[in-house]
Protein backbone atom coordinates (compact mmCIF):
# COMPACT_ATOMS: atom_id res chain seq x y z
CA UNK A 1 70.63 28.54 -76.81
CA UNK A 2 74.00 29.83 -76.89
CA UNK A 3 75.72 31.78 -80.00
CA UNK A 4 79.13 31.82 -79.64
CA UNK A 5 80.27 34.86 -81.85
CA UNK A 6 83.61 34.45 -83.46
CA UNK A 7 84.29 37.13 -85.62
CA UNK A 8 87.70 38.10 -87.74
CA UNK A 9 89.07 40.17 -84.72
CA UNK A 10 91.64 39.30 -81.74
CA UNK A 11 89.58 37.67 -78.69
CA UNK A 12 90.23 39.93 -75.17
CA UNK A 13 93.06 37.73 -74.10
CA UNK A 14 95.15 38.57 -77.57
CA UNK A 15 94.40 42.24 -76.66
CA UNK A 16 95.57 41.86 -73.30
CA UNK A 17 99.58 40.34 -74.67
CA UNK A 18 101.98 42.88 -76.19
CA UNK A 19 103.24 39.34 -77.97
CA UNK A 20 99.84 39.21 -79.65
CA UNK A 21 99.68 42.26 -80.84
CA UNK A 22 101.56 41.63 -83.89
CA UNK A 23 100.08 38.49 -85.06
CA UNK A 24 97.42 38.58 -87.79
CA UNK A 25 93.89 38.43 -87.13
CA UNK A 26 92.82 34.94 -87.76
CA UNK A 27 89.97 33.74 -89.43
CA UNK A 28 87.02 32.68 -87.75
CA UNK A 29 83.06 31.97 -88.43
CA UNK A 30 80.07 31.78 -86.31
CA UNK A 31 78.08 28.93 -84.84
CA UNK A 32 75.04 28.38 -82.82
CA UNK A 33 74.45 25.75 -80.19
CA UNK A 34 72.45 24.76 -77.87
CA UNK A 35 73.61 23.55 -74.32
CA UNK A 36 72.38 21.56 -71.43
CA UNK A 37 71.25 23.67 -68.80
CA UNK A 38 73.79 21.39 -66.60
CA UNK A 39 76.33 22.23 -68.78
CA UNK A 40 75.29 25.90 -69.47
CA UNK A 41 76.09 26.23 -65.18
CA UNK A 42 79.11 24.93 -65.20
CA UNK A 43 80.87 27.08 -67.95
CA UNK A 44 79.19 30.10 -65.83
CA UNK A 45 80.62 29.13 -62.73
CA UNK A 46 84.04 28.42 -64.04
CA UNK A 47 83.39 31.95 -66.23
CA UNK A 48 83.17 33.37 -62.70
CA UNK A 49 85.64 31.75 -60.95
CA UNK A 50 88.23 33.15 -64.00
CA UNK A 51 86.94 36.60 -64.19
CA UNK A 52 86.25 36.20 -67.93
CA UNK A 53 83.14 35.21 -70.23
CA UNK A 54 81.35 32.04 -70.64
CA UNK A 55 82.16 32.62 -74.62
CA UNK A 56 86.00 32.51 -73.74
CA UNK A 57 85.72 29.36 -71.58
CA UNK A 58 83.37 27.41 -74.37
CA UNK A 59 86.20 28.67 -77.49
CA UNK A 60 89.09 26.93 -75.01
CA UNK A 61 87.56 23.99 -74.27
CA UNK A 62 86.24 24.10 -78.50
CA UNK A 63 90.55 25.03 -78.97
CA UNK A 64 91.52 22.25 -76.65
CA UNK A 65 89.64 19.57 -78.03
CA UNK A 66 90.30 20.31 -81.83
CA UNK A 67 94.41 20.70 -80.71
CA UNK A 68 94.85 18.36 -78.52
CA UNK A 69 91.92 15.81 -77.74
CA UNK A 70 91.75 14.31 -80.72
CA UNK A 71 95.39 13.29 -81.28
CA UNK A 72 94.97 12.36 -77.47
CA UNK A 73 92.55 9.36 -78.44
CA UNK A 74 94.20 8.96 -82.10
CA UNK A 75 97.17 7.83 -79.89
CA UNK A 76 95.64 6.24 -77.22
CA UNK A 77 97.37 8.57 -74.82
CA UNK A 78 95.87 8.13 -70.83
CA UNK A 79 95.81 10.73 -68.12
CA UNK A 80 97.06 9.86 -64.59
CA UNK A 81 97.25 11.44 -61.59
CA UNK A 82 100.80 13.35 -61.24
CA UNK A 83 101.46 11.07 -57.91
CA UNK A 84 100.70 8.14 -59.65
CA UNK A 85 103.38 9.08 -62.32
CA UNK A 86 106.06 10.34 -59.53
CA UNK A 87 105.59 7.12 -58.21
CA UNK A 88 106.15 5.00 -61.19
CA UNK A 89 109.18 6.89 -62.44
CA UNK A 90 110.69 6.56 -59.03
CA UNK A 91 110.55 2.72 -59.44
CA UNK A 92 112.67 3.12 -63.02
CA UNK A 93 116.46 3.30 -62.82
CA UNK A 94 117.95 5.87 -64.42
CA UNK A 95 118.88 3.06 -67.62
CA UNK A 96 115.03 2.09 -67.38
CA UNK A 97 113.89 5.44 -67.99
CA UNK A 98 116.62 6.33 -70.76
CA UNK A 99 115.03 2.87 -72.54
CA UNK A 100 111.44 3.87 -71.78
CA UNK A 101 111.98 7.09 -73.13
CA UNK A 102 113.85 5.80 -76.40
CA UNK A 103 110.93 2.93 -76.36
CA UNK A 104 108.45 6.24 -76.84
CA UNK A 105 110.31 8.30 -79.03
CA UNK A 106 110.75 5.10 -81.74
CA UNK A 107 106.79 4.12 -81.17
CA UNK A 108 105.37 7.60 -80.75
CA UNK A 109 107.56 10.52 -82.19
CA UNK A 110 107.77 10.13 -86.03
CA UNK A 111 104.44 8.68 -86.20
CA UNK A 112 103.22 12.20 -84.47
CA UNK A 113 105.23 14.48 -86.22
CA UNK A 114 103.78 12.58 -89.72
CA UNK A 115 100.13 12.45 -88.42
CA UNK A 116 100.00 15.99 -87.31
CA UNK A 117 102.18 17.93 -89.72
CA UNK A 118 102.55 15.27 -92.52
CA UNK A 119 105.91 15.85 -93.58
CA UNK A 120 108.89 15.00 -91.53
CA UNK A 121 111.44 17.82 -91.38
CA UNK A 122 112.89 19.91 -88.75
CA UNK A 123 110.63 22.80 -88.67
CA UNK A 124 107.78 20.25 -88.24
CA UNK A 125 109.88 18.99 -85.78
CA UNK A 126 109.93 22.15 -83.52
CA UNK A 127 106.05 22.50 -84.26
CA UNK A 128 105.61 19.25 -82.62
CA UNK A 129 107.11 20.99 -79.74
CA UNK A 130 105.39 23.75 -79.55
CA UNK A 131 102.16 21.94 -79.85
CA UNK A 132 103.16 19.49 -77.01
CA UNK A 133 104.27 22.51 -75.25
CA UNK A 134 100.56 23.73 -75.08
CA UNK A 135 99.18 24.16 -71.68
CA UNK A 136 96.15 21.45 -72.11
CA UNK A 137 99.02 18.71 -73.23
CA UNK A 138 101.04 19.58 -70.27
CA UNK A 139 104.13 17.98 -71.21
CA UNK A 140 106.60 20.43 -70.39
CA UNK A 141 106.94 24.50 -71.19
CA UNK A 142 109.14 25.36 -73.75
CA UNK A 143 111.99 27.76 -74.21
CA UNK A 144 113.35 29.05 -77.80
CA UNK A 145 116.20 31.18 -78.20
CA UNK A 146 117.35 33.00 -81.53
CA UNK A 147 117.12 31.27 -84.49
CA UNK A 148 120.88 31.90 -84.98
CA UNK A 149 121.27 30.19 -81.27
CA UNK A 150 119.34 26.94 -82.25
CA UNK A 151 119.24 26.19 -78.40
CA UNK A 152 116.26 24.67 -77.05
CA UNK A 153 114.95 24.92 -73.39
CA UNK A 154 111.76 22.41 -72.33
CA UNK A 155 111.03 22.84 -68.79
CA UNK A 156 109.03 20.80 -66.07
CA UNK A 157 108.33 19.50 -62.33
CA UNK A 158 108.81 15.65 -62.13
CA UNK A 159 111.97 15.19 -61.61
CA UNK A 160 115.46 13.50 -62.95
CA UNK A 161 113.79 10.50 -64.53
CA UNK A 162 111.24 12.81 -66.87
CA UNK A 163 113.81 14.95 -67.84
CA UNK A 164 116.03 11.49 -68.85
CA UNK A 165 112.95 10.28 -70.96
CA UNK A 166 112.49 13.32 -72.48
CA UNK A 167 116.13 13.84 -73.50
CA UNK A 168 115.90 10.61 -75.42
CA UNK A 169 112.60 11.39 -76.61
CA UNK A 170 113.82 14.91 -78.12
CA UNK A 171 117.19 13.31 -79.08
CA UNK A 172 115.59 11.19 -81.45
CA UNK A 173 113.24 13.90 -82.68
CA UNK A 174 115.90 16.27 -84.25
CA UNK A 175 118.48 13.02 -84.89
CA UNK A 176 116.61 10.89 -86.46
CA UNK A 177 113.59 12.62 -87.75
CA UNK A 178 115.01 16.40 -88.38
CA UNK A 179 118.02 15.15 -89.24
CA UNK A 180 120.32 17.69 -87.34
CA UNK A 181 123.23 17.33 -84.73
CA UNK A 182 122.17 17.55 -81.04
CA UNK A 183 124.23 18.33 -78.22
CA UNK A 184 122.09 17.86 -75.03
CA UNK A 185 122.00 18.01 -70.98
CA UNK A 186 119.71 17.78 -68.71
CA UNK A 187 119.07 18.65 -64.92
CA UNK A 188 116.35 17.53 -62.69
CA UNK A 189 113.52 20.23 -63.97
CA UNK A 190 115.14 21.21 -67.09
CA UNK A 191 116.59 19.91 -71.03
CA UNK A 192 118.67 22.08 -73.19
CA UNK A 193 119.56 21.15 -76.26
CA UNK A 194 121.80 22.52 -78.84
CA UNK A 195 121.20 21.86 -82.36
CA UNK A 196 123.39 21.93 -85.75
CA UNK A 197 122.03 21.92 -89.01
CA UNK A 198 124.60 19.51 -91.01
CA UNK A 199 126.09 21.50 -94.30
């Protein structure tokens, strides 16, 4: 039996980021379980492999699934191998992966944004970035600038046709669902996007 304890105090990684430093201490309360001894090997190993504590792996994987595994299956979301994925966005035109991408954001996006964060708005909006920005969705890593900037970086590594879904994707986001101006390029690894809030 393992007792993960989860007190109100900043876990060893927090400690270890000047960033975290001057974030609130959050919440927390204390469970017991009890794992297979399978199981119970295979969070030690990886504990080893990472140089940190079985405790830490077991509150990721606890972090991961509450975050992000559960909207994974709410919207039927699939993981594939990142070849698999090069190779069927190489097959798309550049047009085919604008409408694939605009396809997503009219299916997926607002129904997302409403799901997760309930109210459509453009701070919800950027949360919805931030959360797919997390490293266990793996959709791309995201840059924000000054709030007076309202420029927005997302960054990846699969090529020209992503970044053309995405940019239609995030278009719609802020246009249609935020309800702000966008300005946007792209490159082959990289979106930016400049946003106006109308007066």
């Amino acid at each position: 039996m393992i007792q993960i304890q989860t007190e109100s105090r900043q876990t060893e990684a927090e400690t270890n980021r000047q960033v975290e430093l001057t974030k609130p201490l959050r919440k927390t309360t204390h469970r017991t379980i009890r794992l297979d001894e399978e199981v119970a090997s295979i969070i030690a190993e990886q504990a080893r492999q990472e140089h940190t504590t079985d405790i830490q792996v077991i509150e990721r994987a606890v972090d991961s699934y509450a975050h992000w595994h559960l909207w994974e299956e709410k919207f039927e979301f699939i993981s594939v191998p990142s070849s698999m994925e090069h190779k069927l966005m190489s097959l798309l035109t550049d047009g085919q992966a604008r409408e694939l991408g605009r396809h997503l954001a009219e299916t997926f996006a607002r129904d997302f944004v409403r799901y997760v964060f309930k109210t459509p708005n453009l701070a919800n909006v950027l949360a919805a970035f931030r959360y797919l920005a997390r490293p266990y969705a793996n959709f791309f890593s995201l840059q924000e600038h000054s709030p007076e900037d309202r420029t927005l970086s997302f960054f990846h590594d699969r090529g020209v046709k992503v970044s053309i879904l995405w940019e239609e994707i995030i278009s719609y986001a802020l246009r249609d669902i935020a309800g702000v101006k966008v300005q946007m390029e792209h490159t082959e690894n990289q979106i930016t996007v400049h946003y106006t809030i109308p007066k």
